[in-house]
N, C-alpha and C. Protein backbone atom coordinates (compact mmCIF):
# COMPACT_ATOMS: atom_id res chain seq x y z
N UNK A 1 0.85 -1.17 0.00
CA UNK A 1 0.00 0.00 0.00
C UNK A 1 0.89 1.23 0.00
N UNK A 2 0.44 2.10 -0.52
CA UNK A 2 1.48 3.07 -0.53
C UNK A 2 0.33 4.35 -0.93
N UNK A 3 0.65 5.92 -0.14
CA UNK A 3 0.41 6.97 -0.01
C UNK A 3 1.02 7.94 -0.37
N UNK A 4 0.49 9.04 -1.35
CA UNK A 4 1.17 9.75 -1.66
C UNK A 4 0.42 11.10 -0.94
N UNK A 5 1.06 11.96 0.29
CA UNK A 5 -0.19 12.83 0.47
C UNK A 5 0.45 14.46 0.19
N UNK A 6 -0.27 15.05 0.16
CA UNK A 6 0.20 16.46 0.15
C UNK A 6 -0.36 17.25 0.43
N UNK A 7 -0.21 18.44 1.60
CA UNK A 7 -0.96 19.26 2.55
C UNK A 7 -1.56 20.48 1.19
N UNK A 8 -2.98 20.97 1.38
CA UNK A 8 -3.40 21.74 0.07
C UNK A 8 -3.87 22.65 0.86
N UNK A 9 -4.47 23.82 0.33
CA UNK A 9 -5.26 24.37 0.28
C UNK A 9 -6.57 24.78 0.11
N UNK A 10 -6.48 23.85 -1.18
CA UNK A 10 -7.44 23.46 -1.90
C UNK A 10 -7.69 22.31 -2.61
N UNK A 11 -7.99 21.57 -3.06
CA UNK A 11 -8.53 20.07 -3.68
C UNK A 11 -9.58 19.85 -4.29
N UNK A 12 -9.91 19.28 -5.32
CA UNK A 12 -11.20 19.00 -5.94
C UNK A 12 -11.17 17.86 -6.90
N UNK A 13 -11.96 17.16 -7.49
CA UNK A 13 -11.49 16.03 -8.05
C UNK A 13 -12.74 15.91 -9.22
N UNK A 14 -12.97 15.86 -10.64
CA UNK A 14 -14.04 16.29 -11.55
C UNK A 14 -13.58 14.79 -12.25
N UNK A 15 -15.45 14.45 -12.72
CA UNK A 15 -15.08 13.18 -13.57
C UNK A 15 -16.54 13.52 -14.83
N UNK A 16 -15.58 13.50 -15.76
CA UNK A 16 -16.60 14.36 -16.74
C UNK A 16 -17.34 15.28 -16.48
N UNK A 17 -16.02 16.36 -16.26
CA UNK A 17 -16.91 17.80 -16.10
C UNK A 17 -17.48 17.81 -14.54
N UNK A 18 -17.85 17.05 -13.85
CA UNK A 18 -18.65 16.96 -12.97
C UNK A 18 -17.90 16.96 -11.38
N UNK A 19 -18.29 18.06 -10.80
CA UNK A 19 -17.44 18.53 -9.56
C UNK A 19 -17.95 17.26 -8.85
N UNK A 20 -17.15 16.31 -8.28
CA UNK A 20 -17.60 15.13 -7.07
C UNK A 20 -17.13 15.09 -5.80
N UNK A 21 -16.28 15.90 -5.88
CA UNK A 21 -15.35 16.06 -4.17
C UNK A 21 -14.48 17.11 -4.40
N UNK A 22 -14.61 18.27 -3.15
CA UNK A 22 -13.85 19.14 -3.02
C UNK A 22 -13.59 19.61 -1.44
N UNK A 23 -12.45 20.19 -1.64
CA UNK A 23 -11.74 20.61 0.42
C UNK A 23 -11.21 21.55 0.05
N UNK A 24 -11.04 22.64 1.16
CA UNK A 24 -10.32 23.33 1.32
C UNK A 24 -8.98 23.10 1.98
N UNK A 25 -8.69 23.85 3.30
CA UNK A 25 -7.19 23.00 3.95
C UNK A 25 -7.49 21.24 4.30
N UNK A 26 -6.45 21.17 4.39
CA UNK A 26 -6.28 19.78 4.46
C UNK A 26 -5.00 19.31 3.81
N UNK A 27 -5.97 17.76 3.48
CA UNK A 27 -4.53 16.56 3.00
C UNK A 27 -5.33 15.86 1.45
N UNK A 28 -4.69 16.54 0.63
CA UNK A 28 -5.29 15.35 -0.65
C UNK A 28 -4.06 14.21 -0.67
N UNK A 29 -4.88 12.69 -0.51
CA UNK A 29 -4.05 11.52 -0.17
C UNK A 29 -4.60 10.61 -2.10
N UNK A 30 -3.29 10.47 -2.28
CA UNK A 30 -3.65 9.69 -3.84
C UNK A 30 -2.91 8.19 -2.81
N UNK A 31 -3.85 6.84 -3.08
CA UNK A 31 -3.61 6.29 -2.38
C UNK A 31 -3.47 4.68 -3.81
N UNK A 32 -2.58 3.86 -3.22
CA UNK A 32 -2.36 2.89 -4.35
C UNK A 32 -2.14 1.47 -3.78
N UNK A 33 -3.19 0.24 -4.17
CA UNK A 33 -2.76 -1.22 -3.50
C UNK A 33 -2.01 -1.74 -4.22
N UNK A 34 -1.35 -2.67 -3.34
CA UNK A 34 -0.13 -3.75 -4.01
C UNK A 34 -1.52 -5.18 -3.64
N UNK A 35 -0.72 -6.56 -4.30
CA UNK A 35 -1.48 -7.39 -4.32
C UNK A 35 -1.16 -8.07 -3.21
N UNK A 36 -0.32 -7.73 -2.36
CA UNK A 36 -0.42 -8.48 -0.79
C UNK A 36 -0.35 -7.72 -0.17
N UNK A 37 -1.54 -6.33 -0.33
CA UNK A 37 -1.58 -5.69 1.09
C UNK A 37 -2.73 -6.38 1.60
N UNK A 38 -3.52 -5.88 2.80
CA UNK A 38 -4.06 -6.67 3.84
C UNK A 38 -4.67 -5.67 4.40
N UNK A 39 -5.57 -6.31 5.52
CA UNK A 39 -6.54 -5.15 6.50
C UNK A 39 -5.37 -4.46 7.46
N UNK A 40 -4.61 -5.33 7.61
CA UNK A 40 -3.86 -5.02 8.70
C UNK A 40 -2.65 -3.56 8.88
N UNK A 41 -2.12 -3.58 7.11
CA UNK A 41 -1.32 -2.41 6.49
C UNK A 41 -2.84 -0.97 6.48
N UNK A 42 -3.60 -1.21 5.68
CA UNK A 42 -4.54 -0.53 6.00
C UNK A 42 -4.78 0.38 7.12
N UNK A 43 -4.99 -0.28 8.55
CA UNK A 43 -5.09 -0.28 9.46
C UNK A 43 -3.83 0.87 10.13
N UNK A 44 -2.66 0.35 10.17
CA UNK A 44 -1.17 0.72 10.15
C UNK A 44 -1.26 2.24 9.65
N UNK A 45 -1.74 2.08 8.11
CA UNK A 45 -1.43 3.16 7.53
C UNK A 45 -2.18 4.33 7.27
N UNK A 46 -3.37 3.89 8.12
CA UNK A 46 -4.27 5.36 8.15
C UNK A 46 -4.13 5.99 9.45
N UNK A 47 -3.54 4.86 10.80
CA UNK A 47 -3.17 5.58 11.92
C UNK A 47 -1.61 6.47 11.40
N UNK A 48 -1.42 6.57 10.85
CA UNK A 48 0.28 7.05 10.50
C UNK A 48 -0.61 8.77 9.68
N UNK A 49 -1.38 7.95 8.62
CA UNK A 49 -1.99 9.53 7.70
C UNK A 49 -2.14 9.88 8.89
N UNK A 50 -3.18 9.78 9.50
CA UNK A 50 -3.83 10.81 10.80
C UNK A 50 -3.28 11.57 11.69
N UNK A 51 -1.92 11.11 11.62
CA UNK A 51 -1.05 11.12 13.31
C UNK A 51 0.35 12.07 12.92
N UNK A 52 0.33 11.87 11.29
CA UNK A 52 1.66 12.07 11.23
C UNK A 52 1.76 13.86 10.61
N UNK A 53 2.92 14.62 11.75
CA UNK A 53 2.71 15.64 11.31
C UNK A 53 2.82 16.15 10.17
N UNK A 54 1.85 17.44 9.46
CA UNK A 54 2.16 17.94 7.99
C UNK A 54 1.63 19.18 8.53
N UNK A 55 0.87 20.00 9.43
CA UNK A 55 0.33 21.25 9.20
C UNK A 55 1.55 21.94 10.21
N UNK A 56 1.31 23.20 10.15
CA UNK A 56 2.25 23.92 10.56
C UNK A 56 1.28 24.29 11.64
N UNK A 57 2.10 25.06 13.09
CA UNK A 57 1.31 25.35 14.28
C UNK A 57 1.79 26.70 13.87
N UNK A 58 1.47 27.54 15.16
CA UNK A 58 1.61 29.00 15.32
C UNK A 58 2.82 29.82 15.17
N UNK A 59 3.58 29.07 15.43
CA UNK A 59 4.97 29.28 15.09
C UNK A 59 5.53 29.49 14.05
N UNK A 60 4.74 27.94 12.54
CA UNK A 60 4.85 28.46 11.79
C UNK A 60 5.91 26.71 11.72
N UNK A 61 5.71 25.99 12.37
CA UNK A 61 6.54 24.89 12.42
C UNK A 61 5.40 23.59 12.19
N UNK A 62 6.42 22.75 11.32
CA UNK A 62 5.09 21.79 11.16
C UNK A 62 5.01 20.12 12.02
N UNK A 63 4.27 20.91 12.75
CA UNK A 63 3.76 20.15 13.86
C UNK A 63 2.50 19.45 14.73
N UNK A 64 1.73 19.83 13.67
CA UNK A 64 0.29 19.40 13.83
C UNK A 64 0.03 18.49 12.53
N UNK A 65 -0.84 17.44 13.45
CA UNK A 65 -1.57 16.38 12.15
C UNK A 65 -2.84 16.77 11.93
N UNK A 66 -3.44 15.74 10.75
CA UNK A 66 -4.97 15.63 10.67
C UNK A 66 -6.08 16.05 11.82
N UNK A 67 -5.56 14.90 12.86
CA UNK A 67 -6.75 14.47 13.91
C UNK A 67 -6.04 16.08 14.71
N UNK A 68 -5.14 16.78 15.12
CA UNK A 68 -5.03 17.98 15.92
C UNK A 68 -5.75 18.91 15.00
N UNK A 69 -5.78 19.55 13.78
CA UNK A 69 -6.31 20.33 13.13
C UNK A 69 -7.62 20.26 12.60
N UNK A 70 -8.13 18.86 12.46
CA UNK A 70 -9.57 18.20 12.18
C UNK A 70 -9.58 18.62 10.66
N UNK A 71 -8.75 19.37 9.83
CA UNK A 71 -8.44 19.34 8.48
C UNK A 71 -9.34 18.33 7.48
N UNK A 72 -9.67 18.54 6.36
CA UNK A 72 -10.51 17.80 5.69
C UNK A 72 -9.19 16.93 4.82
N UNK A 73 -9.98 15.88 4.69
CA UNK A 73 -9.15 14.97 3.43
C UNK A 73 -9.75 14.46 2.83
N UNK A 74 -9.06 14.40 1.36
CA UNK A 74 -9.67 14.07 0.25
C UNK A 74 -8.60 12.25 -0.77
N UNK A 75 -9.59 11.95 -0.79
CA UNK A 75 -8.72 10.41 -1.03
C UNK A 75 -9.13 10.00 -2.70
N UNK A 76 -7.51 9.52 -3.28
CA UNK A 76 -8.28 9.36 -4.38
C UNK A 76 -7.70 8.08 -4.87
N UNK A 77 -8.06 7.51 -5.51
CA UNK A 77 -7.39 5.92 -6.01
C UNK A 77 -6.48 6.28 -6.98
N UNK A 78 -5.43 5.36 -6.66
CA UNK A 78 -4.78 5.92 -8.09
C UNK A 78 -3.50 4.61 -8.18
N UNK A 79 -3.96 3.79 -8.91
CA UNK A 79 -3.05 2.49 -9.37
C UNK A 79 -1.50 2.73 -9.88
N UNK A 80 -1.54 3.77 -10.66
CA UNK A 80 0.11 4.22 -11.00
C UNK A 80 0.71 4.06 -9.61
N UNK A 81 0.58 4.41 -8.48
CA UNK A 81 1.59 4.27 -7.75
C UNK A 81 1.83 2.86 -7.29
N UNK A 82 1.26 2.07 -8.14
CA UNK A 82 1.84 0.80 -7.61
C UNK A 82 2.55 -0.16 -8.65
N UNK A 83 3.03 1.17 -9.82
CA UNK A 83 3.62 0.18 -10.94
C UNK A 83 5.23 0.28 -10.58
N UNK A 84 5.53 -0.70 -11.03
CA UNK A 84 6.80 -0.97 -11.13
C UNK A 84 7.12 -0.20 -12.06
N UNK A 85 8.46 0.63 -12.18
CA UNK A 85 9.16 1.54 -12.98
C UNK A 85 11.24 1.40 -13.41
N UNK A 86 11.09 0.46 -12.41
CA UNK A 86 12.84 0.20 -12.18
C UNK A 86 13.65 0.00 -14.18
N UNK A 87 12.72 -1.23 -14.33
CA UNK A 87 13.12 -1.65 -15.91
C UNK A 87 12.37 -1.29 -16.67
N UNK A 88 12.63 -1.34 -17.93
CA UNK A 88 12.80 -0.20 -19.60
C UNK A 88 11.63 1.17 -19.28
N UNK A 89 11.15 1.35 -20.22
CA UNK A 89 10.20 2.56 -20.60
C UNK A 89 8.71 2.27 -20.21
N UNK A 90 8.26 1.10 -20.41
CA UNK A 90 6.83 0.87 -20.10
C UNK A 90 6.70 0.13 -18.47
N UNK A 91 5.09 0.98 -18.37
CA UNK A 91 5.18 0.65 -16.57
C UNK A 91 4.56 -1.11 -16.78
N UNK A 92 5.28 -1.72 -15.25
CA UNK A 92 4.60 -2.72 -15.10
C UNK A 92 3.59 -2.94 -13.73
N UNK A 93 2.41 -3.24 -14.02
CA UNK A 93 0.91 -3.80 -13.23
C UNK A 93 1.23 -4.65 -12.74
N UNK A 94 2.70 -5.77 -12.65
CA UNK A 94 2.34 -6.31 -11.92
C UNK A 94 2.21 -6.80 -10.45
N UNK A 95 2.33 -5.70 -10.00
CA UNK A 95 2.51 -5.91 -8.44
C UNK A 95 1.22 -5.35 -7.46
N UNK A 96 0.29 -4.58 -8.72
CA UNK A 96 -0.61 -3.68 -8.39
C UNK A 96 -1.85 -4.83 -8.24
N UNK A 97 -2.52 -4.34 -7.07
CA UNK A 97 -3.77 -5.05 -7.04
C UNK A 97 -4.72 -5.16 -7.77
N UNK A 98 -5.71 -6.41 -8.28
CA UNK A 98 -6.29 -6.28 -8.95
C UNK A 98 -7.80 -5.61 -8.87
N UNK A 99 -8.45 -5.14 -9.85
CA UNK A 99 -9.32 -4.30 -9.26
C UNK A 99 -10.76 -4.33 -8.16
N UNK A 100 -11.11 -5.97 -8.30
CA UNK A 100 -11.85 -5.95 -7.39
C UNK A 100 -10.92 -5.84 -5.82
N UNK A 101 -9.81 -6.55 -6.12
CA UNK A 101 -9.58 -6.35 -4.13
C UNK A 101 -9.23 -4.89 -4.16
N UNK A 102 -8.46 -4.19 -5.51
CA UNK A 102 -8.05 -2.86 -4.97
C UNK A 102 -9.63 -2.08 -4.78
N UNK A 103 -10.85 -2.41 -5.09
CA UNK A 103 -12.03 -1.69 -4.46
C UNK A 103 -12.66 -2.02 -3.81
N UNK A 104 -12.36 -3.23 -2.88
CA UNK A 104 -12.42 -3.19 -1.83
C UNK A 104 -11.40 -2.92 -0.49
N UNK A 105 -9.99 -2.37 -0.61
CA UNK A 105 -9.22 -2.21 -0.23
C UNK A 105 -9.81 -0.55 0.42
N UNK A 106 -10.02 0.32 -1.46
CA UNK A 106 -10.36 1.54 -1.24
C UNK A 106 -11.68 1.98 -0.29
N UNK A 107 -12.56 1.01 -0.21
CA UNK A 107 -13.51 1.14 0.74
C UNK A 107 -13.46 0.86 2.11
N UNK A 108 -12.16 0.00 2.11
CA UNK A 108 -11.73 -0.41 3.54
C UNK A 108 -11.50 0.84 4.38
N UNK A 109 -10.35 1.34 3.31
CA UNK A 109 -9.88 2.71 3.78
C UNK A 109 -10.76 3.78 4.17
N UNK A 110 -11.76 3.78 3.33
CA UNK A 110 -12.79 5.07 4.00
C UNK A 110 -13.28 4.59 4.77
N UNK A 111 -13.50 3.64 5.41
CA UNK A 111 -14.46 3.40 6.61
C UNK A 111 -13.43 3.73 7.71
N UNK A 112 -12.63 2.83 7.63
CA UNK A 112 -11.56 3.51 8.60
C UNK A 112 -11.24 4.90 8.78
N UNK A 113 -11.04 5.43 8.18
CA UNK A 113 -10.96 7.11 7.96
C UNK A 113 -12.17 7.05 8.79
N UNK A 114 -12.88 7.05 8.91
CA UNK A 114 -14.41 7.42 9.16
C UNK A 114 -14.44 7.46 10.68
N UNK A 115 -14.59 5.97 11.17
CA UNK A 115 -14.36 5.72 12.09
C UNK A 115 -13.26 6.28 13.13
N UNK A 116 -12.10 6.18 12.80
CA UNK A 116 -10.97 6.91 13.53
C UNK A 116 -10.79 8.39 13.37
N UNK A 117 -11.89 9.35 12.21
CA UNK A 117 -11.34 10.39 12.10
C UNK A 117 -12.57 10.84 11.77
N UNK A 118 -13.31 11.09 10.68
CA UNK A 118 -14.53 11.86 10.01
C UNK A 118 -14.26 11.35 8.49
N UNK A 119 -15.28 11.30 8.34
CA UNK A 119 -15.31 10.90 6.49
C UNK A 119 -14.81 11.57 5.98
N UNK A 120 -13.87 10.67 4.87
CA UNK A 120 -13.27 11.59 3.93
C UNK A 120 -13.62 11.94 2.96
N UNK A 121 -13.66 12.62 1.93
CA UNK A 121 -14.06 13.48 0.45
C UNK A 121 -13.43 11.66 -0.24
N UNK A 122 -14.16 12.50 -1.40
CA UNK A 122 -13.26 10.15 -1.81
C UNK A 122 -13.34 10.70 -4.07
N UNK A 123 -12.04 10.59 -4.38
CA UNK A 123 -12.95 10.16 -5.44
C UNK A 123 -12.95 9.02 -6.22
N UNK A 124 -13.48 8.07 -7.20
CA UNK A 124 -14.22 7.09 -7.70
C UNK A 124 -12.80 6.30 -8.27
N UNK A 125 -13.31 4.79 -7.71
CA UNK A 125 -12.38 4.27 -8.59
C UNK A 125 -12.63 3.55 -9.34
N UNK A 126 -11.66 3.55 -10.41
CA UNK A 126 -11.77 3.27 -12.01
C UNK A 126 -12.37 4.18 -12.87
N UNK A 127 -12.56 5.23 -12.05
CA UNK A 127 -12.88 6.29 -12.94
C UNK A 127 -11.65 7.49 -13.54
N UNK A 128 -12.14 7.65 -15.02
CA UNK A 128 -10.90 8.69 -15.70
C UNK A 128 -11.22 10.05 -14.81
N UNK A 129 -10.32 11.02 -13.56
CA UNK A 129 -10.49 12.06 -12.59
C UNK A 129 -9.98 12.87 -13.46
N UNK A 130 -10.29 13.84 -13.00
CA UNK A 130 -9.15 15.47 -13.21
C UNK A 130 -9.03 15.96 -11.81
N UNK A 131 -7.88 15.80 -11.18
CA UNK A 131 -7.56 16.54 -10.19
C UNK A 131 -7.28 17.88 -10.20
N UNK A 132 -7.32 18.85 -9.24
CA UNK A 132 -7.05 20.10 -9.23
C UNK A 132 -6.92 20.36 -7.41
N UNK A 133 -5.17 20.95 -7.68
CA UNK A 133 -4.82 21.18 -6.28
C UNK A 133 -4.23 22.38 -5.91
N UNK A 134 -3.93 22.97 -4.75
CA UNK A 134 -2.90 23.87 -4.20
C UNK A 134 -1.98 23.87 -3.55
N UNK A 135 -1.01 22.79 -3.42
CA UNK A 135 -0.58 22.39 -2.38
C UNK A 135 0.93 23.38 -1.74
N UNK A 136 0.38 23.80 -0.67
CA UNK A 136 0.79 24.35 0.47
C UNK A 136 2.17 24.24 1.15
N UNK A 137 3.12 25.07 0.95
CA UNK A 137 4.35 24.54 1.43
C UNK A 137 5.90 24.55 0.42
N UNK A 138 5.82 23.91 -0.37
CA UNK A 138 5.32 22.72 -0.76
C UNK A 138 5.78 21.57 0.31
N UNK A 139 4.45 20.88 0.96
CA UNK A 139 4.57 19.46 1.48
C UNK A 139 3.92 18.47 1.21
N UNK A 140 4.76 17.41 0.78
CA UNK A 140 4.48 16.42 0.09
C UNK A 140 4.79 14.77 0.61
N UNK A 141 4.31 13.78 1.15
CA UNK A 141 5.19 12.72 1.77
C UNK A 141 4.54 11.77 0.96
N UNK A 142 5.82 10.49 0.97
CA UNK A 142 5.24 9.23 0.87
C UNK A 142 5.53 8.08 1.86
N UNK A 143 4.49 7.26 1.92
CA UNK A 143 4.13 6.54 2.65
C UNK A 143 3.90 4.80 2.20
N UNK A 144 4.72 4.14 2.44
CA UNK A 144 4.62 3.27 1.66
C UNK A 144 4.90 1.99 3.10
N UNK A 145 4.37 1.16 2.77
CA UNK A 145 4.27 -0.36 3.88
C UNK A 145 4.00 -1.49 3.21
């Protein structure tokens, strides 16, 4: 499983034209399964999104997470990050989950979000997105287990 997040400003996510999820501050998280992740990485890795600092405090130092700022997040599927890239020019799928477990993986994840934090903004998977962001800082992490 692996996370790509980056603290925004702004976030929005359009699938034919059609506005489906948008935030202001926060965390837009592009999120990607491998074929032996599990409930358990899941689990692991949304206490880490939540916990792990990205916002800046008063100071101006970045030291506040999700769950201290209550910040909105926006989650989006996104399989490229689970291709292999090491050898020639074309990516390889095969390490990437296939799409029924990766949508149920992605639903795993929002419930969890949910539960441990507040629902997140989500957008669709297997759907062609247009993202549109601001991201803040620039801060950017990855997260990978």
């Amino acid at each position: 499983m692996k996370l790509l997040v980056q603290r925004v400003s702004r976030a929005s996510v359009e699938i034919e034209g059609d506005l489906v999820a948008s935030i202001d501050t926060g965390a837009l998280v592009f999120v990607g399964f491998d074929k032996e992740d599990n409930f358990q990485k899941l689990d692991s890795l949304s206490d880490k999104l939540l916990n792990y600092k990205i916002f800046n405090d008063s100071d101006g130092r970045v030291t506040l997470s999700l769950k201290e700022t209550n910040n909105d997040i926006l989650v989006v599927p996104q399989v490229t990050l689970s291709v292999g890239t090491k050898k020639g020019t074309k990516p390889s799928f095969s390490q990437a989950a296939d799409p029924k477990k990766g949508i149920k993986m992605f639903d795993s994840f929002e419930q969890l979000l949910e539960v441990k934090f507040k629902k997140p903004y989500l957008g669709k998977f297997g759907a062609k997105m247009s993202i549109s962001l601001v991201n803040e800082g620039p801060i950017t992490f990855w997260f990978e287990l």
